[in-house]
N, C-alpha and C. Protein backbone atom coordinates (compact mmCIF):
# COMPACT_ATOMS: atom_id res chain seq x y z
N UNK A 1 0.85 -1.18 0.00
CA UNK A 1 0.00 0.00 0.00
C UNK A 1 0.90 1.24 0.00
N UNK A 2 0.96 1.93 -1.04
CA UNK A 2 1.45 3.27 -0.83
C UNK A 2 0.77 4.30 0.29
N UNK A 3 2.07 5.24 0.43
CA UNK A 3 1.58 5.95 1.46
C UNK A 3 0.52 6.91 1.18
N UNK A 4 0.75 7.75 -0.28
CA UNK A 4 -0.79 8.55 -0.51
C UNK A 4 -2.34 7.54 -0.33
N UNK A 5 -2.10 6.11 -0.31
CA UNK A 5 -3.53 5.63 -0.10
C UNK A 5 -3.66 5.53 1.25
N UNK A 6 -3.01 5.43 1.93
CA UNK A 6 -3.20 5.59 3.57
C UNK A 6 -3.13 7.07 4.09
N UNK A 7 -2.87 7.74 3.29
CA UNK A 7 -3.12 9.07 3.65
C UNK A 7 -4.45 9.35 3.69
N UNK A 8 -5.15 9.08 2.48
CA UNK A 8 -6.20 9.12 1.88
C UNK A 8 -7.42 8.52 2.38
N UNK A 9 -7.08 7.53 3.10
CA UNK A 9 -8.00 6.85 3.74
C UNK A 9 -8.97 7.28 4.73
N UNK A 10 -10.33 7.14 4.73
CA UNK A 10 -11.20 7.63 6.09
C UNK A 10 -10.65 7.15 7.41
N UNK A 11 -10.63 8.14 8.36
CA UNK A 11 -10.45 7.83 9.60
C UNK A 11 -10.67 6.98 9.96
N UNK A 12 -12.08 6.40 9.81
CA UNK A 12 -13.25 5.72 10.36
C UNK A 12 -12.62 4.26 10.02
N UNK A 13 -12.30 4.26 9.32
CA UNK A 13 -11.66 2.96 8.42
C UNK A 13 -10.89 2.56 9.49
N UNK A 14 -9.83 3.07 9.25
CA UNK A 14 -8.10 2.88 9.82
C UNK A 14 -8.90 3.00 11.57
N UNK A 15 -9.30 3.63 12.16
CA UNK A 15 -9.59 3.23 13.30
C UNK A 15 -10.05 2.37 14.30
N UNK A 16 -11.13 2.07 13.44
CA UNK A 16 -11.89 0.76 13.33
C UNK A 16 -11.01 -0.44 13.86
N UNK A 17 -10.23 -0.56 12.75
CA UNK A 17 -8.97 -1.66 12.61
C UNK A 17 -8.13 -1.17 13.65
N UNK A 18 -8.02 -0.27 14.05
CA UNK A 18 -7.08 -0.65 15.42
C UNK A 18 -7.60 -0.69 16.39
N UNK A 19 -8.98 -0.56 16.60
CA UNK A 19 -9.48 -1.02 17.31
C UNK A 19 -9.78 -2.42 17.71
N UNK A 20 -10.14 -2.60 16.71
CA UNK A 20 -10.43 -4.31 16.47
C UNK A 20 -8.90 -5.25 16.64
N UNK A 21 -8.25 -4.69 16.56
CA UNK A 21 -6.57 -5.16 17.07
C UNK A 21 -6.84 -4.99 18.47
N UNK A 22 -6.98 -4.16 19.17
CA UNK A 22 -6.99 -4.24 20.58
C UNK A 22 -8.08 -4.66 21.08
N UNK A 23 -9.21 -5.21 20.71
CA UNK A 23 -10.25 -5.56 21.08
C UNK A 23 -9.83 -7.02 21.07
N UNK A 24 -9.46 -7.56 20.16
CA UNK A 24 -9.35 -9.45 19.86
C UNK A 24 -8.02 -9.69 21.10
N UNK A 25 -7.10 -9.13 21.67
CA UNK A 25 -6.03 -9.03 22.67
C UNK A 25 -6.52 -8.58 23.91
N UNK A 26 -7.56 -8.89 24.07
CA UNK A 26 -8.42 -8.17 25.38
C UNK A 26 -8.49 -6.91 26.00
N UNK A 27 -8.17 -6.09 25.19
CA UNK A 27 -8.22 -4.74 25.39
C UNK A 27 -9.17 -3.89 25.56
N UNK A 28 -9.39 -2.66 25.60
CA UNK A 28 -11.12 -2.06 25.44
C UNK A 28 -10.62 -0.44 24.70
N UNK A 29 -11.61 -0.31 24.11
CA UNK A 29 -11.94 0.90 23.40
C UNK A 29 -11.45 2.14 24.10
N UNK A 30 -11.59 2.23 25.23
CA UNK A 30 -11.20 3.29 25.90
C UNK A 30 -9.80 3.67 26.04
N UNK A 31 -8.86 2.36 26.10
CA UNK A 31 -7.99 2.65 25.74
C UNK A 31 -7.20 2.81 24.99
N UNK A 32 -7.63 2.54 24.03
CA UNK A 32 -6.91 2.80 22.42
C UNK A 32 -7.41 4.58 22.13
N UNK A 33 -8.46 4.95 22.82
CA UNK A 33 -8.65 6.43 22.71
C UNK A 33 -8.30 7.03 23.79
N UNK A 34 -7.32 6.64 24.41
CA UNK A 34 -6.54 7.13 25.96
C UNK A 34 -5.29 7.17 25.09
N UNK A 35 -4.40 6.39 24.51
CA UNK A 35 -3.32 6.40 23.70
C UNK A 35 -3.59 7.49 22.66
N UNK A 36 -4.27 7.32 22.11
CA UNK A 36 -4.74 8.36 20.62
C UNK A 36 -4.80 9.75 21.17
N UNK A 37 -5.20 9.84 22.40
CA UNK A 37 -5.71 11.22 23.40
C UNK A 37 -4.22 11.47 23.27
N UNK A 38 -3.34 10.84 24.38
CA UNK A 38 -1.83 11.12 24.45
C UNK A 38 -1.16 11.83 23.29
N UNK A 39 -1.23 11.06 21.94
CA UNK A 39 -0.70 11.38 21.44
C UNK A 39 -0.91 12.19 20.24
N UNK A 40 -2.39 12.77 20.30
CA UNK A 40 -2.74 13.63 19.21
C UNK A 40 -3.38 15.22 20.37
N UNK A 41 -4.01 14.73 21.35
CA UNK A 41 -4.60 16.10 22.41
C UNK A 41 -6.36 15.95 22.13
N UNK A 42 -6.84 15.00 20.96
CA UNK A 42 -8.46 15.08 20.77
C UNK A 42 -8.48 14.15 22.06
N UNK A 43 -9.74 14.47 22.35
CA UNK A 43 -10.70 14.44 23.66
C UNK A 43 -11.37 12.68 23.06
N UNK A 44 -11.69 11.94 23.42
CA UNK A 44 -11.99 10.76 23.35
C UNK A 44 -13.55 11.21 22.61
N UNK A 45 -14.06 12.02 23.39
CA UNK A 45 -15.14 12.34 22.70
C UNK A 45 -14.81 12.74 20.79
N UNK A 46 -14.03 13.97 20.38
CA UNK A 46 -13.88 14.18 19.22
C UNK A 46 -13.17 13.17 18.80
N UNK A 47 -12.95 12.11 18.86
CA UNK A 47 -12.51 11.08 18.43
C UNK A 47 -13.45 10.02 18.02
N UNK A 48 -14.54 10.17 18.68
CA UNK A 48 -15.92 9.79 18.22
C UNK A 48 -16.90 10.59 17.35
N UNK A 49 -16.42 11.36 17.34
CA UNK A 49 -17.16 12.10 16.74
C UNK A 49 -16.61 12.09 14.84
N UNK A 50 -15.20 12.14 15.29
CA UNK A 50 -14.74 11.94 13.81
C UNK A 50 -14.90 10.62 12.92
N UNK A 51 -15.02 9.57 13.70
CA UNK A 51 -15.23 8.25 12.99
C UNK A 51 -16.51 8.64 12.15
N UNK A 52 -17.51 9.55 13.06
CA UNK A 52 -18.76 9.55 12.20
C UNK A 52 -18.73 10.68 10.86
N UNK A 53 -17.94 10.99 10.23
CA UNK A 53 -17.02 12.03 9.13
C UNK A 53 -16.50 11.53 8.23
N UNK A 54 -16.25 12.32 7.41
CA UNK A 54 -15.58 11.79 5.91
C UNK A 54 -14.25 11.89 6.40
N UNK A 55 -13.57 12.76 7.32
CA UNK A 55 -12.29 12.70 7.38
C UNK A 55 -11.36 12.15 7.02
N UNK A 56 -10.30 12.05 6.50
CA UNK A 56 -8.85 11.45 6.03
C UNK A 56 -7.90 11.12 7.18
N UNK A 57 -7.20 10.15 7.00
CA UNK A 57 -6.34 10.22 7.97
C UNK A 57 -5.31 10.99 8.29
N UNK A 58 -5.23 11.26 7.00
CA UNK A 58 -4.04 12.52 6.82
C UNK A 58 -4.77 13.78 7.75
N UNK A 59 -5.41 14.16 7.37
CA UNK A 59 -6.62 15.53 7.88
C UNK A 59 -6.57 14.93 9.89
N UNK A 60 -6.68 13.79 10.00
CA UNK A 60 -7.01 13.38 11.69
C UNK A 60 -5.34 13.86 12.22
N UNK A 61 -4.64 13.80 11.36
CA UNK A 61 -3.37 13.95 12.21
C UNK A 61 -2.94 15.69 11.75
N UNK A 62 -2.95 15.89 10.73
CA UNK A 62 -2.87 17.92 10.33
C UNK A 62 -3.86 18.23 11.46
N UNK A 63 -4.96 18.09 11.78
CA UNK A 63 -5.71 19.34 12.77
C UNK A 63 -5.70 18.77 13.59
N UNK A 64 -4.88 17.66 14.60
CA UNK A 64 -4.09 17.51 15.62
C UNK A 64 -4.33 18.56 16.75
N UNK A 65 -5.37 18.86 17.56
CA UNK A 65 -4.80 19.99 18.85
C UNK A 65 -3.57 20.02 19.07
N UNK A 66 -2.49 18.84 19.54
CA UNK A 66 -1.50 19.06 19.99
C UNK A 66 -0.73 17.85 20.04
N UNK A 67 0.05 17.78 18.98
CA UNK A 67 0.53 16.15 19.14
C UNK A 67 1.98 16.31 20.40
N UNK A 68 1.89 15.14 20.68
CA UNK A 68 2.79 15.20 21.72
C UNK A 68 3.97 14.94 21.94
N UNK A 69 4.95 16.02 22.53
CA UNK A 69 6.11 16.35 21.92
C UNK A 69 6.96 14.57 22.18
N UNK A 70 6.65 14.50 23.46
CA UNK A 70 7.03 12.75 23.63
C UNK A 70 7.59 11.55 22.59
N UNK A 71 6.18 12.13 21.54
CA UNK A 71 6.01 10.65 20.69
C UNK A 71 7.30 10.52 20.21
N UNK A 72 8.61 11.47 20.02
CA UNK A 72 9.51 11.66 19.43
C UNK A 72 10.32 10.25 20.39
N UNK A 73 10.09 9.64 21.51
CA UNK A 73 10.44 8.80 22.50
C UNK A 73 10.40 7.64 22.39
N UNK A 74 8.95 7.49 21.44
CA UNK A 74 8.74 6.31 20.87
C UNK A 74 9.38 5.43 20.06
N UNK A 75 10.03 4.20 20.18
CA UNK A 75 11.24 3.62 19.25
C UNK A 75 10.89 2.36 19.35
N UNK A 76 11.50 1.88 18.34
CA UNK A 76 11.55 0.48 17.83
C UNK A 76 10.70 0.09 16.47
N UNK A 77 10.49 -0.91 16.31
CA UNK A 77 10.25 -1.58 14.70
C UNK A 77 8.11 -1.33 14.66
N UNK A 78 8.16 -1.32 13.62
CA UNK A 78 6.37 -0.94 13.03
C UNK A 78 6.88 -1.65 11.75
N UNK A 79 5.80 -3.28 11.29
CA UNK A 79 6.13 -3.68 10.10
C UNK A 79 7.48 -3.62 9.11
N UNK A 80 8.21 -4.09 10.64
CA UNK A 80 9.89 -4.00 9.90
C UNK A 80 10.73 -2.92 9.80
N UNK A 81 9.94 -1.67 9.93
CA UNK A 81 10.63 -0.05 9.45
C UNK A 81 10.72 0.69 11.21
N UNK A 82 11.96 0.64 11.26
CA UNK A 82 12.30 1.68 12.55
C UNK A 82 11.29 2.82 12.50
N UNK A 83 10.25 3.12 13.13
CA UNK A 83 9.83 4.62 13.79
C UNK A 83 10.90 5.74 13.55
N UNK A 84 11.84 5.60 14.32
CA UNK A 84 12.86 6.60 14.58
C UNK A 84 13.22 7.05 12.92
N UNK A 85 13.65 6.13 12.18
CA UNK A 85 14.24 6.44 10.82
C UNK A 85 13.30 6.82 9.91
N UNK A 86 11.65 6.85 9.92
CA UNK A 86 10.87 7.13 9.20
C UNK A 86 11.10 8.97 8.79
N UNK A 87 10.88 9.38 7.72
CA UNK A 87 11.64 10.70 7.11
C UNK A 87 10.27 11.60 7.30
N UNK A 88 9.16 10.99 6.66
CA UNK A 88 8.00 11.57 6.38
C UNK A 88 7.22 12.08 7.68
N UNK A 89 7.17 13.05 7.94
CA UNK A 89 6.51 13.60 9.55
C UNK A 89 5.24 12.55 9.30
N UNK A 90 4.29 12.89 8.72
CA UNK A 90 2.74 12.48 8.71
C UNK A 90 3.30 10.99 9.09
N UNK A 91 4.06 10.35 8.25
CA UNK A 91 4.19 8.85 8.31
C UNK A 91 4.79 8.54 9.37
N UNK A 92 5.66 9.08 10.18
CA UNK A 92 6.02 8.80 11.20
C UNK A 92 4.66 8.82 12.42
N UNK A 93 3.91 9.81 12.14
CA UNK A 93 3.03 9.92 13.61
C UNK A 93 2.18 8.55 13.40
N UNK A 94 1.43 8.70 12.26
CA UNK A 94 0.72 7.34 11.94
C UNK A 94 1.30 6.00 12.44
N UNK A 95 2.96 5.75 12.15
CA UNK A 95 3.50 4.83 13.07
C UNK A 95 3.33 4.77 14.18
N UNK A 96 3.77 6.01 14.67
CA UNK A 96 3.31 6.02 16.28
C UNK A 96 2.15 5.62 16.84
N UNK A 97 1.38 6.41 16.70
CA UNK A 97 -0.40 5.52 16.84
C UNK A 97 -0.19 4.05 16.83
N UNK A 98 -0.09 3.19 15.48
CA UNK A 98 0.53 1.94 15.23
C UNK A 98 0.80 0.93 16.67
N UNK A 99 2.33 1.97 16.17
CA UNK A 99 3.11 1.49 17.68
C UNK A 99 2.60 1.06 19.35
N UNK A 100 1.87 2.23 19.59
CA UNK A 100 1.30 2.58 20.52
C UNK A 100 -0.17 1.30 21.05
N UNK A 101 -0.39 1.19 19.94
CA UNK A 101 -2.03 0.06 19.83
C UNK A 101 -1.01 -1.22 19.84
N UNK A 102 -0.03 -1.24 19.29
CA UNK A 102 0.51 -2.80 19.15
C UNK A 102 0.98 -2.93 20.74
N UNK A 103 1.45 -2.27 21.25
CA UNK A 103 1.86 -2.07 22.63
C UNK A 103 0.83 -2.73 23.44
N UNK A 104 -0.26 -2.28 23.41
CA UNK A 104 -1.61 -2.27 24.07
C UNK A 104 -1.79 -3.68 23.83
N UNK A 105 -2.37 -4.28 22.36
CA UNK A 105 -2.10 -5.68 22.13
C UNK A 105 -1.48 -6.53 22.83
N UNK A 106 -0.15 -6.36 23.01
CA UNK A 106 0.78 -6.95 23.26
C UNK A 106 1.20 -7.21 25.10
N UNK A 107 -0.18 -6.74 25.67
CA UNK A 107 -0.93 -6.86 27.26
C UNK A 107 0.52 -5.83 28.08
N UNK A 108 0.77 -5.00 27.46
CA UNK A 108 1.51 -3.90 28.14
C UNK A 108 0.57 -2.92 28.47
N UNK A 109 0.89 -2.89 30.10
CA UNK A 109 0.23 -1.84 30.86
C UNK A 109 -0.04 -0.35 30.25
N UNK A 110 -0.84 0.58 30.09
CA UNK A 110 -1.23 1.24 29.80
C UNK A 110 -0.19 2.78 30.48
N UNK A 111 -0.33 2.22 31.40
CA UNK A 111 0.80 3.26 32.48
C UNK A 111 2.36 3.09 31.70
N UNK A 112 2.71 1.62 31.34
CA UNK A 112 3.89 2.00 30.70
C UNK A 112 4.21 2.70 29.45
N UNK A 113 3.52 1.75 28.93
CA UNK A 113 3.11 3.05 27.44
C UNK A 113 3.20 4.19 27.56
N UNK A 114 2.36 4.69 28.28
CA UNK A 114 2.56 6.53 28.27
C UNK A 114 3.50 7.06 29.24
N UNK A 115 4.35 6.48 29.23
CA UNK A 115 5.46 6.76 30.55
C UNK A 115 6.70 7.29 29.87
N UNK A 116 6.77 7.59 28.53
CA UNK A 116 7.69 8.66 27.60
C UNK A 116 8.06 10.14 28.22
């Protein structure tokens, strides 16, 4: 998948699916929008609110309240490709998110995660 089609993509889409990643790992909804909170500044609420929108994913991460200076903390591998070495800002945050839900998956405490 090129990156303009994941740019391109509805929010609603791509969220969904990471949700459903942390949902099948016993996870819950709330916290995949406790991570997303961290690291973008939307309110769990506008985060619901956007699934119901045409929005882009590209567009969910540009009007960003406040992404968080942290995520820059975040390291290690996303589908083989270092985080850290990713060039493309947009593509890097999108990793992050990624990152962040695979974490969650992966029955890591919630407290550690955001402990950047």
């Amino acid at each position: 998948m090129t990156r303009e089609k994941v740019f391109n993509m509805k929010f609603s889409k791509v969220y969904l699916c990471l949700v459903n990643k942390a949902l099948k790992k016993g996870r819950t909804r709330a916290e995949v929008d406790e991570v997303t909170s961290w690291l973008t500044g939307y309110r769990a609420e506008q985060i619901s609110q956007m699934e119901h929108s045409d929005i882009t994913y590209q567009e969910f991460f540009e009007q960003a309240p406040q992404l968080n200076d942290n995520r820059k903390c975040i390291k290690g591998k996303i589908c083989g490709i270092r985080i850290e070495s990713i060039e493309d800002p947009l593509m890097q945050n999108i990793r992050y998110l990624d990152k962040l839900v695979d974490e969650l998956a992966k029955g890591r405490p919630i407290e550690k995660i955001l402990q950047f």
